[in-house]
Protein backbone atom coordinates (compact mmCIF):
# COMPACT_ATOMS: atom_id res chain seq x y z
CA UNK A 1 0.00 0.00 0.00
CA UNK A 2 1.36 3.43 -0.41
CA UNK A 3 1.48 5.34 2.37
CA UNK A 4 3.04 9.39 2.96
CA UNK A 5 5.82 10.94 4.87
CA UNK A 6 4.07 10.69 8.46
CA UNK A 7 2.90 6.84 8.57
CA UNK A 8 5.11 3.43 8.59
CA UNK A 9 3.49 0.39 7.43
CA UNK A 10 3.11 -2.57 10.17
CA UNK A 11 4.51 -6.26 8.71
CA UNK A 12 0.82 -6.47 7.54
CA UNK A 13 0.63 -3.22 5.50
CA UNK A 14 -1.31 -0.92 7.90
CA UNK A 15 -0.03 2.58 7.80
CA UNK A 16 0.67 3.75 11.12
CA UNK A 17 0.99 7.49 12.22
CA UNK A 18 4.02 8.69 14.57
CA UNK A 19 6.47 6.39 14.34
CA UNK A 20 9.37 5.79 12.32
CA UNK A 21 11.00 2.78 10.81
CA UNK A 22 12.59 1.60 13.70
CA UNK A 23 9.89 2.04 16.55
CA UNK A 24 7.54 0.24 13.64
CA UNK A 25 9.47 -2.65 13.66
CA UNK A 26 10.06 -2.85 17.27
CA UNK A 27 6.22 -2.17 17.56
CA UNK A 28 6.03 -5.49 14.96
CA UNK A 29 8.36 -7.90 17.57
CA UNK A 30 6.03 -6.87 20.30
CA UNK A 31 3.33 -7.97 18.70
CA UNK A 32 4.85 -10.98 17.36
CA UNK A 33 6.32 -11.65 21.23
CA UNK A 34 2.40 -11.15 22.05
CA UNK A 35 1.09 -14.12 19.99
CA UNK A 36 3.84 -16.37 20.99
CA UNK A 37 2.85 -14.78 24.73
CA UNK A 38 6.70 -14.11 25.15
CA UNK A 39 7.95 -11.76 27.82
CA UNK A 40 9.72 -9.79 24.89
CA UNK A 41 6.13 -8.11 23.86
CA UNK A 42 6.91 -5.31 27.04
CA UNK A 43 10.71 -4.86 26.13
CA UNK A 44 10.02 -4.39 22.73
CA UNK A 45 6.78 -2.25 22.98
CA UNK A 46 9.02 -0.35 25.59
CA UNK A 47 11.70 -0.08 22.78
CA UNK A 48 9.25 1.21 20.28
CA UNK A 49 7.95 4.28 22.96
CA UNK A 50 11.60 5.36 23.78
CA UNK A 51 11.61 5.68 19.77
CA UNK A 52 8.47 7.63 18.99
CA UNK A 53 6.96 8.14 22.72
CA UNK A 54 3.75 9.66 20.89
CA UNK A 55 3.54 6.76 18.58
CA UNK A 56 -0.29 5.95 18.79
CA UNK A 57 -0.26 1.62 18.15
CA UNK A 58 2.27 1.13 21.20
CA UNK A 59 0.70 3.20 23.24
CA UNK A 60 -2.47 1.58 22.24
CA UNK A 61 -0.40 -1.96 22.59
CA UNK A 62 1.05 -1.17 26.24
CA UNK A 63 -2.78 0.14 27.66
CA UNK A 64 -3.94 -3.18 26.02
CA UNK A 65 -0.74 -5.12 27.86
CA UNK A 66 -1.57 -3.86 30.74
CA UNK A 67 -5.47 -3.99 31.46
CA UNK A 68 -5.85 -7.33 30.03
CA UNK A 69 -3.49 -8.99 32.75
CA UNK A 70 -6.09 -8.99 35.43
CA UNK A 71 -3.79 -7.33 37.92
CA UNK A 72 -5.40 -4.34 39.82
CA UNK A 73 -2.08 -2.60 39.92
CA UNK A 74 -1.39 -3.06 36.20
CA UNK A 75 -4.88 -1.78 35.42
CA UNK A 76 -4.22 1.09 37.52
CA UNK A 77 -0.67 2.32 35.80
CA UNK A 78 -1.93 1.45 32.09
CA UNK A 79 -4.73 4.11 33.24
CA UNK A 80 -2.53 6.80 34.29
CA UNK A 81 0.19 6.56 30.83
CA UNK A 82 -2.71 6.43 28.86
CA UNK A 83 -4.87 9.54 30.00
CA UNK A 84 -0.61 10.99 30.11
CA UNK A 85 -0.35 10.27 26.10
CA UNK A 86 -3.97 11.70 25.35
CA UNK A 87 -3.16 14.28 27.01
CA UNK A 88 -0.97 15.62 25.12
CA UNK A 89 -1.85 13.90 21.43
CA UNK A 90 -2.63 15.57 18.40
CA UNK A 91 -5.43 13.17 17.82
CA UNK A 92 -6.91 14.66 14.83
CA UNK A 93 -3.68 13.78 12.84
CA UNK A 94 -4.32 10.20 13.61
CA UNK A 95 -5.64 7.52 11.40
CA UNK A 96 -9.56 6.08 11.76
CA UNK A 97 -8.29 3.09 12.41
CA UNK A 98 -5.76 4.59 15.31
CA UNK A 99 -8.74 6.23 16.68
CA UNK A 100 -10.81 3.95 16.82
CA UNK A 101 -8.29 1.74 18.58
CA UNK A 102 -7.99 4.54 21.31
CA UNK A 103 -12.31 4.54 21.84
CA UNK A 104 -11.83 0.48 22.68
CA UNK A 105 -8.87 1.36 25.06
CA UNK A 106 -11.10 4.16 26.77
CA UNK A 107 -13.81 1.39 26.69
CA UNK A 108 -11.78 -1.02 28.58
CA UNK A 109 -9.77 1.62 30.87
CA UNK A 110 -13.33 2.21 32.09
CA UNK A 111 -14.24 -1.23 32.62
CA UNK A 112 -16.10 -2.05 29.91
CA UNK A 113 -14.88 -5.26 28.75
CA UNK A 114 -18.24 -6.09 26.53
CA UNK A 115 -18.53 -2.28 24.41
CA UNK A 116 -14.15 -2.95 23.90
CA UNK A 117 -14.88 -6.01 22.27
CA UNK A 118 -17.60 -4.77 20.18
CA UNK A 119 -15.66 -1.33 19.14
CA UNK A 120 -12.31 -4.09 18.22
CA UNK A 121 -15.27 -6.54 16.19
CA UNK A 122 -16.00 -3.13 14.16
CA UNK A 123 -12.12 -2.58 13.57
CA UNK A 124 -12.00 -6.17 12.49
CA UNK A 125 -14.75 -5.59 9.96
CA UNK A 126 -13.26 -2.52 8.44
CA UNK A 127 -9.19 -4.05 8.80
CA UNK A 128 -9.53 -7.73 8.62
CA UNK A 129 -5.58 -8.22 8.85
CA UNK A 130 -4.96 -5.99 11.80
CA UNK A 131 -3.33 -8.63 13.88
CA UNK A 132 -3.72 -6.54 17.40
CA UNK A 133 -7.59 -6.00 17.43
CA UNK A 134 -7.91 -9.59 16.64
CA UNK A 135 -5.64 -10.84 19.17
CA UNK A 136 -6.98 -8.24 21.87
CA UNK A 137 -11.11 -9.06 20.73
CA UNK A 138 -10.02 -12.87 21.66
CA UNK A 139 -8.72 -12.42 24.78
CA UNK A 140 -11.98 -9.98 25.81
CA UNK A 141 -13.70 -12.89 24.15
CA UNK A 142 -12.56 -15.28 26.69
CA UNK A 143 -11.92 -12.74 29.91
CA UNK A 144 -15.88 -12.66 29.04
CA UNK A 145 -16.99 -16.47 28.34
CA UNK A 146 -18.14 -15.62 24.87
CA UNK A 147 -17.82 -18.74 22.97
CA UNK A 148 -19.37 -18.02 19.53
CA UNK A 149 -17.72 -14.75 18.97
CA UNK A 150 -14.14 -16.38 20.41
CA UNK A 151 -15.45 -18.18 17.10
CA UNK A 152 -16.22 -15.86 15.05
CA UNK A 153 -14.37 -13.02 15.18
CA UNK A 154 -11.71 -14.89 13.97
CA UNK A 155 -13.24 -17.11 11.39
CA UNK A 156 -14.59 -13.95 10.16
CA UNK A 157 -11.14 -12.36 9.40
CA UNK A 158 -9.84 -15.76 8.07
CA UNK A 159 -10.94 -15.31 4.25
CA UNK A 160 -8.62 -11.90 4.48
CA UNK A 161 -5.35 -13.87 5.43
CA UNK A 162 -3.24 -16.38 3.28
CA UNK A 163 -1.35 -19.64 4.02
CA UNK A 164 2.05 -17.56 3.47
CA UNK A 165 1.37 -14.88 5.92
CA UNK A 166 3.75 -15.07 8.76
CA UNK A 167 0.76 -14.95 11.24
CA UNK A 168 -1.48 -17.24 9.77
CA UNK A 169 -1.14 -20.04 11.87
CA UNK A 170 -1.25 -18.24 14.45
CA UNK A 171 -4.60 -16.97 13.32
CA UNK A 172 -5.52 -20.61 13.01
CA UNK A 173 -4.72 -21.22 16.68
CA UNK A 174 -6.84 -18.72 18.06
CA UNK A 175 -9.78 -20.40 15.44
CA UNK A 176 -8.98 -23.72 16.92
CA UNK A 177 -9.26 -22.60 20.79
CA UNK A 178 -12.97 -20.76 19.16
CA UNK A 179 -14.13 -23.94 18.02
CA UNK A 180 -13.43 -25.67 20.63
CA UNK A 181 -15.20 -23.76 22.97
CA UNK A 182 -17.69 -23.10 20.55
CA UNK A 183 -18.19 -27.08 21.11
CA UNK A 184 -16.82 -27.86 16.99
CA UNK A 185 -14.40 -30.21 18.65
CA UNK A 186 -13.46 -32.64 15.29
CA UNK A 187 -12.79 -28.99 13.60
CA UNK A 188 -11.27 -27.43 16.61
CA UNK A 189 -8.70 -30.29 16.47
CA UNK A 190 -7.69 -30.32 12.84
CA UNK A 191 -7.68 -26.39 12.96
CA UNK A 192 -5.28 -26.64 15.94
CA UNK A 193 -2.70 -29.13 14.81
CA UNK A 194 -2.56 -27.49 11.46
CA UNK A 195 -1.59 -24.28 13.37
CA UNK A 196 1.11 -25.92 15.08
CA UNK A 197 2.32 -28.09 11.96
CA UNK A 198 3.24 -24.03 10.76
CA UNK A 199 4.57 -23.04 14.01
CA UNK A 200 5.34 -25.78 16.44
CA UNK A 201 6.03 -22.69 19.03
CA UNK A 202 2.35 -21.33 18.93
CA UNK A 203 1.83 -22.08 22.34
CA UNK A 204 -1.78 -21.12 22.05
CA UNK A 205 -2.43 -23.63 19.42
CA UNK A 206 -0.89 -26.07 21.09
CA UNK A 207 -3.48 -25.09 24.20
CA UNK A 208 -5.78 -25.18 21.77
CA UNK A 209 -5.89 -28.30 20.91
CA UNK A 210 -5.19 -29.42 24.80
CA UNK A 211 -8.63 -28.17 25.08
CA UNK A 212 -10.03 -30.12 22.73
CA UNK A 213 -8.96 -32.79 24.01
CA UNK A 214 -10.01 -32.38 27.90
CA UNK A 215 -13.47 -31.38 26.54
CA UNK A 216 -14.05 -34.69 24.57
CA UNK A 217 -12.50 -36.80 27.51
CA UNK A 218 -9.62 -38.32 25.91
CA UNK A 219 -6.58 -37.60 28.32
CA UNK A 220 -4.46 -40.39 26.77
CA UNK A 221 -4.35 -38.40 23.34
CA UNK A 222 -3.67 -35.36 25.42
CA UNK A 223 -0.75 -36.71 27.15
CA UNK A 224 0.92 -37.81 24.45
CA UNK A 225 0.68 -34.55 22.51
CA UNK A 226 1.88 -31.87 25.23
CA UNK A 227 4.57 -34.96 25.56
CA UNK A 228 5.49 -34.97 21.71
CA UNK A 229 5.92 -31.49 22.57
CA UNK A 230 7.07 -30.76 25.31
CA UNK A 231 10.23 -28.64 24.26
CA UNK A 232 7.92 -26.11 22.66
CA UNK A 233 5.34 -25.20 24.97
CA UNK A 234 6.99 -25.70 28.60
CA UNK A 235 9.39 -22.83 29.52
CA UNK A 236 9.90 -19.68 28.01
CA UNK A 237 6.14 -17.96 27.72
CA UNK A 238 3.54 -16.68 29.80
CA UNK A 239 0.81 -19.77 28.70
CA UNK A 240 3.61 -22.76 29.78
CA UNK A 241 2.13 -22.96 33.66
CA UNK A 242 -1.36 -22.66 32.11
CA UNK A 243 -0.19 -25.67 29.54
CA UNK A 244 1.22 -27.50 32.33
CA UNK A 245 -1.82 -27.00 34.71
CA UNK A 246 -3.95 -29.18 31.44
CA UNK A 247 -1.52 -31.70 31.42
CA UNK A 248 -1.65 -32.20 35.71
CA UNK A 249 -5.74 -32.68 34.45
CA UNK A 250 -4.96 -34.93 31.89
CA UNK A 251 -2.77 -36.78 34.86
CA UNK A 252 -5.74 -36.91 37.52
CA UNK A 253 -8.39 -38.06 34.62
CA UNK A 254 -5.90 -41.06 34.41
CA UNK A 255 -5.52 -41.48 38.43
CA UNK A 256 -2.14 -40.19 38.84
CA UNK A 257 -2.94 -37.76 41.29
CA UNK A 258 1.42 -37.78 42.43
CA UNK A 259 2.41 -36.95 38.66
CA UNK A 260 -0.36 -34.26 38.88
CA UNK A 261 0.90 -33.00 42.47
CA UNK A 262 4.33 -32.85 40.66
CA UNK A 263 3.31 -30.54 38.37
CA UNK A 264 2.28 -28.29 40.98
CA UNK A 265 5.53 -28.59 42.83
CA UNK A 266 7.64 -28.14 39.66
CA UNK A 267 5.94 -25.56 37.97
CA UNK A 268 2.59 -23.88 40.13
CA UNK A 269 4.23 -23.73 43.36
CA UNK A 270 5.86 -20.24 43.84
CA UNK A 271 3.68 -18.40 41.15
CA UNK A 272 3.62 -14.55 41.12
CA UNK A 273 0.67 -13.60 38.18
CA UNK A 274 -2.80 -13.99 38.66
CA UNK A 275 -3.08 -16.37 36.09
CA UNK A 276 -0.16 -18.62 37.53
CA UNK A 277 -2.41 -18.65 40.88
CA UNK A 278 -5.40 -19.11 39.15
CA UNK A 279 -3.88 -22.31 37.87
CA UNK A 280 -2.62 -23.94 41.10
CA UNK A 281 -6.22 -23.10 43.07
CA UNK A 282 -8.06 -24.81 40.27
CA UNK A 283 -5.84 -27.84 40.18
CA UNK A 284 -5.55 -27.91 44.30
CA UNK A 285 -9.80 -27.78 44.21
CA UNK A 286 -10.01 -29.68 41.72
CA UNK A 287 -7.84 -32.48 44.74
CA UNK A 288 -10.14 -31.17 47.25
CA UNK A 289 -13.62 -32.17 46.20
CA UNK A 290 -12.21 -35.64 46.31
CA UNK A 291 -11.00 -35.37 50.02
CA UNK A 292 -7.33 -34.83 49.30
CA UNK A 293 -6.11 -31.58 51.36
CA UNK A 294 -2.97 -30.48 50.60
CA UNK A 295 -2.81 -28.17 53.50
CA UNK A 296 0.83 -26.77 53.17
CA UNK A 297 0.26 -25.90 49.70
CA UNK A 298 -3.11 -24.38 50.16
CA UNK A 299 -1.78 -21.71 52.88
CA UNK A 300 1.20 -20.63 50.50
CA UNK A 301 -1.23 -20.13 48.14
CA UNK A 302 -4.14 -18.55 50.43
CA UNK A 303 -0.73 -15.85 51.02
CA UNK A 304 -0.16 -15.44 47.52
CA UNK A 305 -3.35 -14.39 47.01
CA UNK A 306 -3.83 -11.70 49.56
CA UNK A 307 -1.70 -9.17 47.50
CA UNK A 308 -4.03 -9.44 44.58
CA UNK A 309 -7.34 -9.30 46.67
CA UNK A 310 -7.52 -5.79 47.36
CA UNK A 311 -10.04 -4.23 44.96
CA UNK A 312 -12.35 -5.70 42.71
CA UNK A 313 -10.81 -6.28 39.29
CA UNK A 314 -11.86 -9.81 37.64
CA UNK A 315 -14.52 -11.75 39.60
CA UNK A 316 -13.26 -15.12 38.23
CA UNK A 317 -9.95 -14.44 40.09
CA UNK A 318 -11.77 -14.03 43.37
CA UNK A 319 -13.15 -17.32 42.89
CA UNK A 320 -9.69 -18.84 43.00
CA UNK A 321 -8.89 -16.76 45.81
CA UNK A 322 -11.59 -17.90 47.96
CA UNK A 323 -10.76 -21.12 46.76
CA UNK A 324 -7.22 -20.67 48.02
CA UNK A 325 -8.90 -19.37 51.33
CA UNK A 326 -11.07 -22.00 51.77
CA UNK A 327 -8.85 -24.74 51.44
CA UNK A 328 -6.22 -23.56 53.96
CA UNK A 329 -9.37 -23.20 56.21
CA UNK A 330 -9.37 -19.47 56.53
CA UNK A 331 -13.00 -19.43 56.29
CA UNK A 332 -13.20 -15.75 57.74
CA UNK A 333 -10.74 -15.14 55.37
CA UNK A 334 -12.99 -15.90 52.34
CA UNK A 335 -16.58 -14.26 54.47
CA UNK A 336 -14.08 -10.94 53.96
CA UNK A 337 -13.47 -11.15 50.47
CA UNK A 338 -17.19 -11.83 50.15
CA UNK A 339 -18.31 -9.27 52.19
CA UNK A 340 -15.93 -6.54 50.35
CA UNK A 341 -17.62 -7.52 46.74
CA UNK A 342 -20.74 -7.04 48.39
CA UNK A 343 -20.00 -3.36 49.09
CA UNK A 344 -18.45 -3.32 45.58
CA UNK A 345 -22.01 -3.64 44.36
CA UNK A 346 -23.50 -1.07 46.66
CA UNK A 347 -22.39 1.52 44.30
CA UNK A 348 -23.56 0.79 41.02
CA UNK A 349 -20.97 1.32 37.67
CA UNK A 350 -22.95 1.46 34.86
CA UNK A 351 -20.60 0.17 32.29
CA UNK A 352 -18.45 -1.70 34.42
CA UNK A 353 -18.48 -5.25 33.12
CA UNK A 354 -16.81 -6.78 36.56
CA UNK A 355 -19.57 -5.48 39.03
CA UNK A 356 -22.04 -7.62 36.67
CA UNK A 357 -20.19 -10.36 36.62
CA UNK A 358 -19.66 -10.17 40.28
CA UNK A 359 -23.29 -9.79 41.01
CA UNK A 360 -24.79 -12.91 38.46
CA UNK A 361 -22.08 -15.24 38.70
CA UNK A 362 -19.26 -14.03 41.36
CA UNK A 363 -20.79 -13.58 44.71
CA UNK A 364 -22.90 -17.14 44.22
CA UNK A 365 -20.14 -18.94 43.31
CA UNK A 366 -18.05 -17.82 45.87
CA UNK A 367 -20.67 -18.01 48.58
CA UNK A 368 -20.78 -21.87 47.42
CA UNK A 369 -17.34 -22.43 47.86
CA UNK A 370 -17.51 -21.06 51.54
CA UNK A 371 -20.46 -23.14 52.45
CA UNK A 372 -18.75 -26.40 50.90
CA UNK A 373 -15.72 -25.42 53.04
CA UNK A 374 -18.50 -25.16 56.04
CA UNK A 375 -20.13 -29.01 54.56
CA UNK A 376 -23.32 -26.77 53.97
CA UNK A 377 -24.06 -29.00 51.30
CA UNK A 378 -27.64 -28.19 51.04
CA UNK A 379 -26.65 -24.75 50.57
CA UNK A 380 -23.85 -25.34 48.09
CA UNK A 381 -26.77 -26.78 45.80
CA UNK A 382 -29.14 -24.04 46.19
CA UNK A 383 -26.52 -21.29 45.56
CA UNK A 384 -25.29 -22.97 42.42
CA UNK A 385 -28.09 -25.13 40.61
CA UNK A 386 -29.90 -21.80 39.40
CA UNK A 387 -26.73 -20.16 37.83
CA UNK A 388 -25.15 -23.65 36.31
CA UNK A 389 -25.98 -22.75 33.13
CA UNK A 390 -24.10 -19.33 32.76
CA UNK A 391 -21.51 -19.72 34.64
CA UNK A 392 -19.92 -18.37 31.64
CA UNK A 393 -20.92 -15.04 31.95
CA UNK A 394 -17.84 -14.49 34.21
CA UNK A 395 -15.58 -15.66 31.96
CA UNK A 396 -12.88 -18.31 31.62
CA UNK A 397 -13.03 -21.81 29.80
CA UNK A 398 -15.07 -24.90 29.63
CA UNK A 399 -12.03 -26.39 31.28
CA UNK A 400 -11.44 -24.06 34.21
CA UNK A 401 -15.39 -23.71 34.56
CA UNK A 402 -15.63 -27.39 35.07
CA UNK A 403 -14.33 -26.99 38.92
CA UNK A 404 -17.59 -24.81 39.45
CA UNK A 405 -19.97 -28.03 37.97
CA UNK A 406 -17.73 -30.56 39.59
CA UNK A 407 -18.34 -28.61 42.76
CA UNK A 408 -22.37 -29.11 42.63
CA UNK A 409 -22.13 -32.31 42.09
CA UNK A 410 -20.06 -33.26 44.77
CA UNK A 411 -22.47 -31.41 46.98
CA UNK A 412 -25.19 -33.15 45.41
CA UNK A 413 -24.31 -36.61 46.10
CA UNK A 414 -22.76 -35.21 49.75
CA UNK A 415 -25.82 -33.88 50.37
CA UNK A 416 -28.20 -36.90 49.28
CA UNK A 417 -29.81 -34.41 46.47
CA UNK A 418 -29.31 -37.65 44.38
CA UNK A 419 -32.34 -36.68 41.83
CA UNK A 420 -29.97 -34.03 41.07
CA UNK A 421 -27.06 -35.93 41.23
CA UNK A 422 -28.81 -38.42 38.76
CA UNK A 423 -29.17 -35.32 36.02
CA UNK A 424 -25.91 -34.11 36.57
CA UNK A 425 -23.65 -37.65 36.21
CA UNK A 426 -26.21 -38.62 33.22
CA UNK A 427 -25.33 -35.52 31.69
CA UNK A 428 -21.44 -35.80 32.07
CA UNK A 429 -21.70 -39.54 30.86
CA UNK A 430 -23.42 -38.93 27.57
CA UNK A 431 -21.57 -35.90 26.82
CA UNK A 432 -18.14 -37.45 27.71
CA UNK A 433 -18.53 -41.38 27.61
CA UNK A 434 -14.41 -41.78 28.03
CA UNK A 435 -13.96 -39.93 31.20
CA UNK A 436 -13.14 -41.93 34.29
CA UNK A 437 -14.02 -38.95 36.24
CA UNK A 438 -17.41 -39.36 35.05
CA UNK A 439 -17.91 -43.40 35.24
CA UNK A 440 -16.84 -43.01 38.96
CA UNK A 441 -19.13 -40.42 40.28
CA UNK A 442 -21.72 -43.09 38.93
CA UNK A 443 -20.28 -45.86 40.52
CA UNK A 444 -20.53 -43.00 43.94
CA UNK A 445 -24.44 -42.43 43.13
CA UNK A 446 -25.46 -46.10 42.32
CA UNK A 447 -23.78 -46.93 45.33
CA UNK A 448 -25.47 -44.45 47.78
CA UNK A 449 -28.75 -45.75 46.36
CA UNK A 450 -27.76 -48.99 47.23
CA UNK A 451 -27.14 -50.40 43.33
CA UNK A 452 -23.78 -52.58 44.03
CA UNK A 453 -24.08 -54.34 40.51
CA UNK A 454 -24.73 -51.03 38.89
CA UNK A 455 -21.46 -49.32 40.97
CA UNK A 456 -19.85 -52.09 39.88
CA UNK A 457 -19.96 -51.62 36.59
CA UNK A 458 -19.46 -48.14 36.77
CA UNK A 459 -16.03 -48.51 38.45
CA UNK A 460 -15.28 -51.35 35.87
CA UNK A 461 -15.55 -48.81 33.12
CA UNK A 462 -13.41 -46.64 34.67
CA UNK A 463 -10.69 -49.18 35.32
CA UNK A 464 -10.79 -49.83 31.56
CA UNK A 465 -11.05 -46.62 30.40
CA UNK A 466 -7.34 -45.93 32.70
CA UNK A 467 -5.65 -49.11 32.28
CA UNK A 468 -5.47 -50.24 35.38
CA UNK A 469 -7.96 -50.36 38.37
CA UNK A 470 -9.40 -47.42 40.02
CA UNK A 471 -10.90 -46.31 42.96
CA UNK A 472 -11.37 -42.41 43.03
CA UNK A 473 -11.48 -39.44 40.99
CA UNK A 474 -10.63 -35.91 40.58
């Protein structure tokens, strides 16, 4: 494309105002480092602001960096540089497309995850190949649990790429991980491994396809992949704990709850990011629905929490942390967190995506957890039977959603609510006729209504489905 004496084209053509040569390629590495979720992305969008500080796409790139990490203090600086570069921009110079980037970054700076995504769809529409709003729309996508447009917004830039493109597969991985949760699972898989066949280092491809895997039960296939591998997805990016954290799952489907506690101890224990904590509570729960407390680790994580827990930012991360709390028996701990999203709510933020996830999905969820802790099973039920079917609204995967449903149903049969119970196995079952998990909570319900033969069975599956015998599940 041609472009004049005040823009730089990006690597895909997309004329850029403000920056020169060199900040545009340093501006291209950082997004590169992005997709490959490299720690690089904030050296080099650093590089590309000492270059051409008033450069509008890594400004844009850092406020985006910054507010999608979850972190209360990260959301809090990207706010301050960003109203510090308006304030002095010559907007009007800038492109539409540079504009309209800045109105999703306003949209999100103000907590409005849902009107960002919609303002990056419309930049999609109009720039098909601009690789940031496509990567920054998926991961609103999934901070929001929106499965068809994780889907669609990519699919729908697809027919504007080409198999040469440097970024094409890794366009295709961020399809795959949209089908998948999008439930196209046979697609989702050949999607996925054709991404990594381009670009064996596309870490998110290669979680894509983890995914697809979990969701359709079948942990041998899973285990063999991330162990095929294993040199390209486990050190080196900000997705490897978050990779490893599928592979401890594809461990306890199997029964190997020590390899799965390794994991943890290798590669969970110790973690810093929300995201790395988010993984170790969701693999601890995950131990302690089946009766397994792992007390030491528990408090080191109930600490690492605390640090993270003092404003209201993402409500899925307060899950983990009550979680966290719960299972290192702080119980007062967790009523404290609760109690401090309640007065969250008090003053309504029109706009603010988190206070409504907080209030639909948040709040019950972690009131559950709390009254599980307590062996308020009744209550665990009540809480969480009327909002099992949108627990997506707060955001997340299938996968990491799971602990929520595997949480009612423990309370369920714990409770004797076995009608329920009943629903809830038969559903798992049909859906996912090759998970252990799911054969031995029947063999736990047929055996609390007093069906030996029938538990029997049930456990028998299981043993065949792992290899081996049996005789719980996580």
């Amino acid at each position: 494309m041609t472009t004049d004496a005040r823009t730089t084209p990006d690597q895909h053509g997309l004329a850029m105002s403000g920056a020169g040569r060199a900040a545009a390629r340093r501006y291209d590495r950082a997004v590169d480092a992005l997709l490959h979720f490299r720690a690089e992305v904030d050296a080099e969008t650093s590089a590309a602001l000492e270059e051409a500080p008033d450069f509008p796409m890594a400004n844009v790139l850092r406020a985006y960096l910054g507010l999608l990490t979850t972190e209360p203090a990260h959301a809090r600086t990207a706010r301050e540089r960003f109203a510090a570069f308006l304030g002095r921009a010559d907007t009007a110079a800038w492109s539409a497309r540079e504009r309209a980037h800045a109105e999703a970054v306003g949209a999100l700076l103000g907590g409005d995850f849902r009107r960002c995504g919609a303002l990056l769809a419309r930049i999609s529409e109009r720039y098909p190949r601009d690789l940031l709003a496509l990567a920054a729309g998926h991961q609103i996508d999934f901070f929001t649990g929106d499965a068809r447009s994780l889907r669609d917004r990519i699919g729908g830039a697809l027919s504007a790429w080409h198999a040469d493109d440097p970024h094409y597969g890794h366009l295709l991985g961020m399809y795959a991980f949209g089908l998948e949760e999008a439930g196209h699972y046979d697609r989702s898989e050949e999607v996925g491994l054709r991404a990594v066949e381009l670009n064996p280092r596309d870490v998110w491809g290669v979680h894509a396809v983890a995914h697809t895997y979990e969701m359709q039960g079948r942990f041998g296939d899973g285990i063999r992949f991330l162990d095929d591998r294993i040199g390209d997805w486990s050190t080196g990016t900000f997705l490897n704990v978050h990779t490893w954290w599928h592979y401890a799952l594809f461990a306890l489907e199997r029964g190997d709850t020590g390899r799965a506690i390794g994991v943890h101890d290798a590669v969970m224990a110790g973690g810093e990011t929300a995201m790395q904590l988010l993984d170790a509570s969701a693999l601890l729960w995950r131990l302690y629905l089946e009766g397994d407390v792992r007390h030491d680790r528990w408090q080191a994580l109930a600490d690492a929490w605390e640090a993270k827990m003092g404003e209201a930012c993402y409500a899925f991360n307060d899950m983990h942390a009550v979680m966290a709390y719960v299972g290192a028996g702080r119980l007062g701990r967790a009523e404290r967190l609760i109690a401090a999203r309640e007065d969250y709510l008090r003053e309504p933020r029109p706009g603010v995506t988190n206070q409504e996830m907080t209030a639909r999905v948040g709040l019950p969820v972690c009131r559950a957890l709390v009254a599980y802790g307590r062996g308020d099973h009744d209550l665990v039920v009540d809480l969480l039977q009327p909002i099992r079917h949108r627990v997506n609204e707060f955001g997340g995967s299938h996968a990491q959603r799971d602990a929520v449903q595997k949480t009612l149903l423990e309370s369920a049969l714990r409770g004797g609510r076995y009608e329920l119970a009943r629903v809830l196995v038969s559903e798992r079952v049909h859906v996912r006729p090759c998970s252990p998990f799911n054969w031995l909570k029947q063999a736990t319900l047929a055996e609390a209504l007093g069906d030996r033969a029938a538990a029997a069975a049930a456990r028998g599956e299981a043993a065949r489905l792992t290899g081996g015998t049996v005789v719980g599940g996580q």
